[in-house]
PDB file of N, CA and C in Angstrom:
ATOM      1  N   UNK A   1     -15.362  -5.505 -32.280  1.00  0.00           N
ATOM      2  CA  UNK A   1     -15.872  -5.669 -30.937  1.00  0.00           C
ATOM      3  C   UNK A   1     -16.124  -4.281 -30.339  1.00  0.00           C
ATOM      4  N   UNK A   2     -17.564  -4.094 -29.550  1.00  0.00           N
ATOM      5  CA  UNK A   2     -17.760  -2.873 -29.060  1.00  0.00           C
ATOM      6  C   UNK A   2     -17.578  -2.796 -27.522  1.00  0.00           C
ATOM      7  N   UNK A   3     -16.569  -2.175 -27.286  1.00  0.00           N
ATOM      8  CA  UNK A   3     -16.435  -1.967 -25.975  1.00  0.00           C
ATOM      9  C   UNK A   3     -17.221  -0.440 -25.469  1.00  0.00           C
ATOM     10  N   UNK A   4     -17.938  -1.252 -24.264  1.00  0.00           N
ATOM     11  CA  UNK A   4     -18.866   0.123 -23.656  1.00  0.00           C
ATOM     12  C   UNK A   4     -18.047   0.498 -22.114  1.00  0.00           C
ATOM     13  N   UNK A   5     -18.735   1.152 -21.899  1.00  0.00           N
ATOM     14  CA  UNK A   5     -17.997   2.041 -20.400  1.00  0.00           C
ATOM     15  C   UNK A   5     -18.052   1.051 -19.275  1.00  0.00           C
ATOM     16  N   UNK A   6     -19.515   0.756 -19.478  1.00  0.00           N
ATOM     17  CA  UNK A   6     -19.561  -0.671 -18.120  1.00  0.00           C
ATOM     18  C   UNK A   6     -18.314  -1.511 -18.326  1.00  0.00           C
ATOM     19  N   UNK A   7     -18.542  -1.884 -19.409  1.00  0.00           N
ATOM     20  CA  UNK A   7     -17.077  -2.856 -19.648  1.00  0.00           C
ATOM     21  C   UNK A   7     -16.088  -2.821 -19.221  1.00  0.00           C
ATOM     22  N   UNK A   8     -15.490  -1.159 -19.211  1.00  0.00           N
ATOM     23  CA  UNK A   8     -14.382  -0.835 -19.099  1.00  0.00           C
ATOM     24  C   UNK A   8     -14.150  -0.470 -17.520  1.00  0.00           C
ATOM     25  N   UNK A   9     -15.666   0.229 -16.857  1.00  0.00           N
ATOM     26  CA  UNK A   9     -15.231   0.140 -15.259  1.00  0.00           C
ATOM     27  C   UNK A   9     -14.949  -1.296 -14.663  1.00  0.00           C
ATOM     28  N   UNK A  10     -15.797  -2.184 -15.237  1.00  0.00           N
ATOM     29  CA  UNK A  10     -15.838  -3.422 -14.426  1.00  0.00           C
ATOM     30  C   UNK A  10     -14.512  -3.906 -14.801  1.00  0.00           C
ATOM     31  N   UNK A  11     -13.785  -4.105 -15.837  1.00  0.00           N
ATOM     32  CA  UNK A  11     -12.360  -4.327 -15.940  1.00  0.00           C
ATOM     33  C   UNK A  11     -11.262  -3.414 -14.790  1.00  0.00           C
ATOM     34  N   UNK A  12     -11.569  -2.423 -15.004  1.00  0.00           N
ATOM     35  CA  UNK A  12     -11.102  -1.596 -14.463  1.00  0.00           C
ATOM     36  C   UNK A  12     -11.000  -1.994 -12.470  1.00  0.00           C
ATOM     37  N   UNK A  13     -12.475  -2.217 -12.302  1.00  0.00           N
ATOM     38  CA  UNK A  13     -12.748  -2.722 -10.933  1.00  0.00           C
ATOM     39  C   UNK A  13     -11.954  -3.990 -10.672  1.00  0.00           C
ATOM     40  N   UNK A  14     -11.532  -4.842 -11.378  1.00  0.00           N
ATOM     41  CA  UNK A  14     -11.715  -6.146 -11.324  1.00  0.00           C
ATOM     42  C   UNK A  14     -10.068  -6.036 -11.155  1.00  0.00           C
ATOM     43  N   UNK A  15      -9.331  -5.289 -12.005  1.00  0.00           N
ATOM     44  CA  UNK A  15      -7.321  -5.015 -11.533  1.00  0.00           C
ATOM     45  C   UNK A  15      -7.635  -4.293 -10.421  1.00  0.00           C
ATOM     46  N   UNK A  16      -8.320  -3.254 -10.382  1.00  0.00           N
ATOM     47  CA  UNK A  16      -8.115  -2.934  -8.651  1.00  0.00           C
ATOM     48  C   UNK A  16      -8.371  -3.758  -7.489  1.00  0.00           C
ATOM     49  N   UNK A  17      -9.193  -4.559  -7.618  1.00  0.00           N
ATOM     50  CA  UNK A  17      -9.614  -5.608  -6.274  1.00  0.00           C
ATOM     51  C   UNK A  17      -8.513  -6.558  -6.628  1.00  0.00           C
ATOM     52  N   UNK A  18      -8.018  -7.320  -7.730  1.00  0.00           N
ATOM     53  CA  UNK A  18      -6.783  -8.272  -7.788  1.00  0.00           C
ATOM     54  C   UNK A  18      -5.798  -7.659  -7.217  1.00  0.00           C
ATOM     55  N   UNK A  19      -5.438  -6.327  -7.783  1.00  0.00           N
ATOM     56  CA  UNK A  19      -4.069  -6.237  -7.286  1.00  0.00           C
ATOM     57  C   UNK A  19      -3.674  -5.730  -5.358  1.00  0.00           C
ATOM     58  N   UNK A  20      -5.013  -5.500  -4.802  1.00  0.00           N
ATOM     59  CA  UNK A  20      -4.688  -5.322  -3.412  1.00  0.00           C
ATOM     60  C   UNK A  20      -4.111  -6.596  -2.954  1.00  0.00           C
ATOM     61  N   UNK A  21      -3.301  -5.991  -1.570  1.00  0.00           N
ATOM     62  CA  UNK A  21      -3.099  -6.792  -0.710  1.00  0.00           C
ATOM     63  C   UNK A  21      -3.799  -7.313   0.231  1.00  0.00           C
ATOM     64  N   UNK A  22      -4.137  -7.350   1.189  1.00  0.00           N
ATOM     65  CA  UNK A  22      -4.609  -7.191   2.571  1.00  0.00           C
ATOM     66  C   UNK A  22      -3.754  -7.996   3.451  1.00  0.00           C
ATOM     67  N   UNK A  23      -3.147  -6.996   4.379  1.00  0.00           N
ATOM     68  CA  UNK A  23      -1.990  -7.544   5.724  1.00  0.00           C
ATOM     69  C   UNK A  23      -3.354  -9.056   6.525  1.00  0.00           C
ATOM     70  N   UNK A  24      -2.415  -9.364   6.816  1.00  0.00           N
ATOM     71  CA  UNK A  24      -2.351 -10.839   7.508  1.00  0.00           C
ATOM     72  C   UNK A  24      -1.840 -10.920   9.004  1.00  0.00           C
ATOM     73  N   UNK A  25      -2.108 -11.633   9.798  1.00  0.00           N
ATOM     74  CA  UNK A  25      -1.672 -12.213  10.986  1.00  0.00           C
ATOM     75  C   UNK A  25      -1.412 -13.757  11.160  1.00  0.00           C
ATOM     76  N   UNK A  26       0.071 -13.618  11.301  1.00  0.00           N
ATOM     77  CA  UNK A  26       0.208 -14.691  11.706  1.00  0.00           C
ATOM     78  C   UNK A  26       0.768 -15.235  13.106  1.00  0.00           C
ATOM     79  N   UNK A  27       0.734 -16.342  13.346  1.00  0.00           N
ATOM     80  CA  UNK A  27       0.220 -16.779  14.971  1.00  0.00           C
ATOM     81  C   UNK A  27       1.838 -17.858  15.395  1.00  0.00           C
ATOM     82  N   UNK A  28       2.714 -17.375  16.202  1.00  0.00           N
ATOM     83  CA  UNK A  28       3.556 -18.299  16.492  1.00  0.00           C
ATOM     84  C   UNK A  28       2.806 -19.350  17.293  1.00  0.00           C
ATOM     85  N   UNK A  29       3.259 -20.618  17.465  1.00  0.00           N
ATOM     86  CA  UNK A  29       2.379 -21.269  18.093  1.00  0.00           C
ATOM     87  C   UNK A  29       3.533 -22.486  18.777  1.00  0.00           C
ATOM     88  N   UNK A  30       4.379 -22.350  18.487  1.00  0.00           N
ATOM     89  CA  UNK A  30       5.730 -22.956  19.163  1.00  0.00           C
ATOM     90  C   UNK A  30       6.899 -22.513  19.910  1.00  0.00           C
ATOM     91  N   UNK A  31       7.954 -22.811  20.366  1.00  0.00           N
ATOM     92  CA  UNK A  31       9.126 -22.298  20.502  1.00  0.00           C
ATOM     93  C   UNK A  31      10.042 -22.866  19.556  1.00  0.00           C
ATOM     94  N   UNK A  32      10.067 -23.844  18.376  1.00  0.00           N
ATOM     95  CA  UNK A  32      10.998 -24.482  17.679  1.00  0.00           C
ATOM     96  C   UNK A  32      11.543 -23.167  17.067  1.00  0.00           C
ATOM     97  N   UNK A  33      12.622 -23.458  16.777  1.00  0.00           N
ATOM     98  CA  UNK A  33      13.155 -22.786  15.593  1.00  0.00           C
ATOM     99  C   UNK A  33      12.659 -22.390  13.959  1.00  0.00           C
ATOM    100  N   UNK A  34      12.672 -23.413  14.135  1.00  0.00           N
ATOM    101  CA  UNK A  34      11.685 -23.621  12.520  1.00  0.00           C
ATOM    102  C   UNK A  34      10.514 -24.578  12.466  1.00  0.00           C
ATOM    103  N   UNK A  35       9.950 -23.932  11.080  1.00  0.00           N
ATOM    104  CA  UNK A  35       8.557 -25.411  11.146  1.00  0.00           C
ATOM    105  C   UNK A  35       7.217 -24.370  11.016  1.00  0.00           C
ATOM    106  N   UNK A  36       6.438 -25.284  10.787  1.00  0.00           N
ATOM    107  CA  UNK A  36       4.952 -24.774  10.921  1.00  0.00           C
ATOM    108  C   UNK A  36       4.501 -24.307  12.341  1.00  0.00           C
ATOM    109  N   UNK A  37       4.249 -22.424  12.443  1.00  0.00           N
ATOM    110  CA  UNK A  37       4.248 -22.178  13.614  1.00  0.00           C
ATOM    111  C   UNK A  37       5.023 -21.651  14.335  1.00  0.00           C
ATOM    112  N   UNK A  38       6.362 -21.185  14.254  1.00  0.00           N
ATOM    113  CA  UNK A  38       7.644 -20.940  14.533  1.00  0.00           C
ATOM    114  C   UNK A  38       8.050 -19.620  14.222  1.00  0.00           C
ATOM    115  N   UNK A  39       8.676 -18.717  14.948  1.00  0.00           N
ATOM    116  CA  UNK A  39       8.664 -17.307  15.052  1.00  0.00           C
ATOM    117  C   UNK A  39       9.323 -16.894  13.370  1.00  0.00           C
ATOM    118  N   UNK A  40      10.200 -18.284  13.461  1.00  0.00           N
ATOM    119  CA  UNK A  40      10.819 -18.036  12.026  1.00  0.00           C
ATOM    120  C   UNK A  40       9.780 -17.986  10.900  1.00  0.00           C
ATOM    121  N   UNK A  41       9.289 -18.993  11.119  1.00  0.00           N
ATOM    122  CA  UNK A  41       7.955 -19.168   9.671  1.00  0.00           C
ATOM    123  C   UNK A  41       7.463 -18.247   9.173  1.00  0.00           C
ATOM    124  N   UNK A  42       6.689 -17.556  10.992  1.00  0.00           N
ATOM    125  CA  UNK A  42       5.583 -16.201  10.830  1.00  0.00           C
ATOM    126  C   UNK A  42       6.519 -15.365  10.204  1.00  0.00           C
ATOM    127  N   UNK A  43       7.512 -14.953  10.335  1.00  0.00           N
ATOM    128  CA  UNK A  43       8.016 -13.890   9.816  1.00  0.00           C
ATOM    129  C   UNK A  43       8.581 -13.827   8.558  1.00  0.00           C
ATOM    130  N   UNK A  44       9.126 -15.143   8.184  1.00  0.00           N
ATOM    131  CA  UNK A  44       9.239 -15.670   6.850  1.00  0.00           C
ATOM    132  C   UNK A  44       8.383 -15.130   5.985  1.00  0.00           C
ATOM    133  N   UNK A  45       6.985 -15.768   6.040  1.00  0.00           N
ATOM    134  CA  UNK A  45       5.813 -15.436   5.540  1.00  0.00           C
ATOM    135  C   UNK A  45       5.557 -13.812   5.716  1.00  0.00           C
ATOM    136  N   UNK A  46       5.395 -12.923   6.521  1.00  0.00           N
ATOM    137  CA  UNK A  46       4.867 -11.941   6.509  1.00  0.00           C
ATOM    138  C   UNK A  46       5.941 -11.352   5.791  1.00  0.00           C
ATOM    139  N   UNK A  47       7.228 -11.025   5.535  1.00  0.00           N
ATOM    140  CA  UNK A  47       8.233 -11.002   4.670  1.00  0.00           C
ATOM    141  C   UNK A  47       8.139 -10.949   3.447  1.00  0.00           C
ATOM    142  N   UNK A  48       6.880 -11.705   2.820  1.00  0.00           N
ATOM    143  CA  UNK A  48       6.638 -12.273   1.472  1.00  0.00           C
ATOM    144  C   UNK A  48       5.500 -10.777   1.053  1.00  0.00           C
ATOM    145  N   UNK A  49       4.829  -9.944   1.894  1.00  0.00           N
ATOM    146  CA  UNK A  49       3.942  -9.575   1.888  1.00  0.00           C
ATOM    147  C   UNK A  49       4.508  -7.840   1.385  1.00  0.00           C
ATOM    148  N   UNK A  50       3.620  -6.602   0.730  1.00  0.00           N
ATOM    149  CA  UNK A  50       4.106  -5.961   0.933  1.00  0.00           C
ATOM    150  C   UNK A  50       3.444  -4.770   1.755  1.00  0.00           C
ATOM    151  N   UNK A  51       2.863  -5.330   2.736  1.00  0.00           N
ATOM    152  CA  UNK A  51       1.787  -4.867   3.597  1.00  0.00           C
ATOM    153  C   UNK A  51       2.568  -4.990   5.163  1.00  0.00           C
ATOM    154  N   UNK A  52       1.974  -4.132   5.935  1.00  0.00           N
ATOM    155  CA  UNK A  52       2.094  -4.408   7.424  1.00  0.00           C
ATOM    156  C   UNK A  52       1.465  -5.626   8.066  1.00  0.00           C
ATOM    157  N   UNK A  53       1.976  -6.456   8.091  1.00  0.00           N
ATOM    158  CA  UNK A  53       1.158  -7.648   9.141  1.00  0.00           C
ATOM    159  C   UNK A  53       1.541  -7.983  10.406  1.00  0.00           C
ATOM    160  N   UNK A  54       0.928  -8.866  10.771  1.00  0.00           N
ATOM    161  CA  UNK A  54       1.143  -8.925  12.757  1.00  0.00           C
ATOM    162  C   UNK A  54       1.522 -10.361  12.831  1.00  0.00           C
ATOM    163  N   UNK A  55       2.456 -10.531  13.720  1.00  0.00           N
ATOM    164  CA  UNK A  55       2.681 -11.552  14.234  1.00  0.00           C
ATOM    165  C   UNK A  55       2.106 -11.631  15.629  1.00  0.00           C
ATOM    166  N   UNK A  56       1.872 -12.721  15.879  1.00  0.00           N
ATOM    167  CA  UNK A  56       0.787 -12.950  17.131  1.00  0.00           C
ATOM    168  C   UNK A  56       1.575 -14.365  17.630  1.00  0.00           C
ATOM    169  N   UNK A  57       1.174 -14.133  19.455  1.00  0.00           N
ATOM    170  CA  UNK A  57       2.091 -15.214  20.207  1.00  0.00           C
ATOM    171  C   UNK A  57       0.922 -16.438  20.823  1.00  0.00           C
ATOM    172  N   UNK A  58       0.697 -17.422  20.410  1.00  0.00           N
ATOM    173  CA  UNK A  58      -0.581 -18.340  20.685  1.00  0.00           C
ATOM    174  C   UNK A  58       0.339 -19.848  21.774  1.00  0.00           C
ATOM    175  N   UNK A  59       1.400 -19.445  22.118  1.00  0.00           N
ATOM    176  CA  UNK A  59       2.171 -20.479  22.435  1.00  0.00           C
ATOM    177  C   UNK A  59       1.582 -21.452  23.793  1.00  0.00           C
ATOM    178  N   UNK A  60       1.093 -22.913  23.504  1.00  0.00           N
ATOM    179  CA  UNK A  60       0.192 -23.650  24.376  1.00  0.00           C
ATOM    180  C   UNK A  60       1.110 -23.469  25.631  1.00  0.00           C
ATOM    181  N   UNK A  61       0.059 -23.832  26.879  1.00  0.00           N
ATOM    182  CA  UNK A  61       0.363 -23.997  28.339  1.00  0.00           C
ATOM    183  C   UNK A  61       1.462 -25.159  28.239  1.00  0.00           C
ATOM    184  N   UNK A  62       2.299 -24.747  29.419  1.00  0.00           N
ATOM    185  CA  UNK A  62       3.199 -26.711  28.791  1.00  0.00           C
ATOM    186  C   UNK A  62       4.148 -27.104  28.604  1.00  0.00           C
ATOM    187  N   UNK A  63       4.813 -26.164  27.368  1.00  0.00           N
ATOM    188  CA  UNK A  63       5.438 -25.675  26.808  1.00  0.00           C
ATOM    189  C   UNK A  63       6.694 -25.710  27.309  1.00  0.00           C
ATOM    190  N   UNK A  64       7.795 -27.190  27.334  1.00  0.00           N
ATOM    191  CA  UNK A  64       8.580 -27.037  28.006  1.00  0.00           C
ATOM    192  C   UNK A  64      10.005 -25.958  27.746  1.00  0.00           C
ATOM    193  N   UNK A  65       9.621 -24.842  26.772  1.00  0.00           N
ATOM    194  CA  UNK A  65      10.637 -23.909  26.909  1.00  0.00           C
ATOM    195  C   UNK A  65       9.757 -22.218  27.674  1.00  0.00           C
ATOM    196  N   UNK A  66       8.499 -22.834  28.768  1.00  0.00           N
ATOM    197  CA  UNK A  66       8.061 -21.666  28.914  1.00  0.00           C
ATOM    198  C   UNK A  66       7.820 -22.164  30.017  1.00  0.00           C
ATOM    199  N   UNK A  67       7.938 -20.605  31.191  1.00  0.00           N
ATOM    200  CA  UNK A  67       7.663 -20.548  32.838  1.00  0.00           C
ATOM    201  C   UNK A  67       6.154 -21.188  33.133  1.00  0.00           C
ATOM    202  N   UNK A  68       6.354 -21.306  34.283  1.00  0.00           N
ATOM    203  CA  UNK A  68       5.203 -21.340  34.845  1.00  0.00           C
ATOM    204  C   UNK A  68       3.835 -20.403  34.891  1.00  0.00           C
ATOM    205  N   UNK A  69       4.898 -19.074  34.727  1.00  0.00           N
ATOM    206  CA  UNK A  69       4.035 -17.952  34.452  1.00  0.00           C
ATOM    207  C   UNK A  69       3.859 -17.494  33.159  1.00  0.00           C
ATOM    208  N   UNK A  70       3.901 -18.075  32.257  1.00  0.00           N
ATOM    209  CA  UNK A  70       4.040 -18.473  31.089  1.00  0.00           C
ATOM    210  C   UNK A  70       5.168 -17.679  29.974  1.00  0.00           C
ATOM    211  N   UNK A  71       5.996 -17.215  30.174  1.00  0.00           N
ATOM    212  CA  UNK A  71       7.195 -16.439  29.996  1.00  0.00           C
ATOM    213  C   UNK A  71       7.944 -17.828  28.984  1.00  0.00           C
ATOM    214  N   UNK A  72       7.802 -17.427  27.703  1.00  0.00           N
ATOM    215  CA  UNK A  72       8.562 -18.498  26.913  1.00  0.00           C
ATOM    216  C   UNK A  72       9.693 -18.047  26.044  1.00  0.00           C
ATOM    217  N   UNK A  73      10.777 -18.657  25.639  1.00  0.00           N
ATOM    218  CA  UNK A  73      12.414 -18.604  25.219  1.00  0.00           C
ATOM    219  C   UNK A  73      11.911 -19.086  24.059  1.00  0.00           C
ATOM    220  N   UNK A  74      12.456 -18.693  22.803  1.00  0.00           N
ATOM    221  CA  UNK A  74      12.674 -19.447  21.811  1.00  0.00           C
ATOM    222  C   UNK A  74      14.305 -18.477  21.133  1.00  0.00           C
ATOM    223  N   UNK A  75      14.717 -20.383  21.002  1.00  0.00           N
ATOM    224  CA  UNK A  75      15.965 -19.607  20.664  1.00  0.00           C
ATOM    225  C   UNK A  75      16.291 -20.534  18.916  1.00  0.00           C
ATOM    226  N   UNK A  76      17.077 -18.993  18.632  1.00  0.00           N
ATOM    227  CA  UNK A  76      17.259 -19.075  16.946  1.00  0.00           C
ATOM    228  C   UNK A  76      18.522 -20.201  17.214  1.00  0.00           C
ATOM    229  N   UNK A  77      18.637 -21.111  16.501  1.00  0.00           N
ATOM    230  CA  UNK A  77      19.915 -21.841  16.008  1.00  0.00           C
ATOM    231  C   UNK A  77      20.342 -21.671  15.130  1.00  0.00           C
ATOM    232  N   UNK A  78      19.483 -21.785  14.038  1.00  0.00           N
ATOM    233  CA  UNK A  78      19.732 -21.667  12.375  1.00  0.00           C
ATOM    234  C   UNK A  78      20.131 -20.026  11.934  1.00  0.00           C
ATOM    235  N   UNK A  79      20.596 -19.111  12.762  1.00  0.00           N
ATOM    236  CA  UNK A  79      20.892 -18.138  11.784  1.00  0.00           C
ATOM    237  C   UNK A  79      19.739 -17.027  12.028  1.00  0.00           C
ATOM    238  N   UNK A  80      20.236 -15.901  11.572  1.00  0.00           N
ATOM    239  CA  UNK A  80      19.967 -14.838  12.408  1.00  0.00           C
ATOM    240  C   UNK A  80      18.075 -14.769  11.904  1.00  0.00           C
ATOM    241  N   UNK A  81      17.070 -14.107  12.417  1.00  0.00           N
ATOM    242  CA  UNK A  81      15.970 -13.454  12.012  1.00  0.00           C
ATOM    243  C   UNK A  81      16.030 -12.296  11.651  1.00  0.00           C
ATOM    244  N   UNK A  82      15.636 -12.434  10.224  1.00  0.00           N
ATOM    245  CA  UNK A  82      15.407 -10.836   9.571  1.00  0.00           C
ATOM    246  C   UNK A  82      14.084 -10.208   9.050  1.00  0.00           C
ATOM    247  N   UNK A  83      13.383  -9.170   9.772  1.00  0.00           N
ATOM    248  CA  UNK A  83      11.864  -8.734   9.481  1.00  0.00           C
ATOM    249  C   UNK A  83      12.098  -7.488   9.266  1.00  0.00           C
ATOM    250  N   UNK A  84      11.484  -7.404   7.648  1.00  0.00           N
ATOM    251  CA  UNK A  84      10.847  -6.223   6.677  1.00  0.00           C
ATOM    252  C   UNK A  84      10.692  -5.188   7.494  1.00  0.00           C
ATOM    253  N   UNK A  85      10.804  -4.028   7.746  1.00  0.00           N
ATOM    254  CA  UNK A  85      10.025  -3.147   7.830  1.00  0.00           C
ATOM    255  C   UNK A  85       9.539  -2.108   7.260  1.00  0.00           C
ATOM    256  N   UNK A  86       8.010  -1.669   7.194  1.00  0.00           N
ATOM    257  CA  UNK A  86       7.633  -0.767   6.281  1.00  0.00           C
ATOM    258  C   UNK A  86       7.462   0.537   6.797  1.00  0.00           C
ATOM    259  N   UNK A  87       7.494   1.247   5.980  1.00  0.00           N
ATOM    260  CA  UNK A  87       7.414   2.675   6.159  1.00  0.00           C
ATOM    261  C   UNK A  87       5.873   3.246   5.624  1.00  0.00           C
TER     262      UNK A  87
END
């Protein structure tokens, strides 16, 4: 088998674009504790990553653990929150 140079950049190209990451945002969208949406989740997940990502606060109007002025509580039950940080 003859391997040519094209061959070998485009291989070459092809582990460099697989092996990136690209950071993520993810969106709390509750006050629960846990669950889809949940300060725990987002951070769960971004945890998994070995990139800087953002957590973002999307929490609806309503919201009976949030003010009027929209100032919302979410409180951990299950045990402490622990988030990565990178250098």
């Amino acid at each position: 088998m003859k391997v040519t140079i094209p061959t070998i950049c485009l291989l070459a190209f092809l582990f460099t674009f697989q092996a990136q990451t690209f950071a993520a945002t993810y969106t709390v969208t509750t006050t629960a504790d846990s669950g889809a949406g949940s300060l725990r989740q987002s951070v769960t997940d971004a945890n998994t990553t070995t990139v800087s990502d953002t957590v973002t606060f999307a929490i609806p109007a309503g919201n009976a653990n949030c003010t009027a002025g929209g100032v919302c509580t979410i409180t951990l039950t299950s045990g402490k929150l622990f988030a990565a940080m990178l250098r």
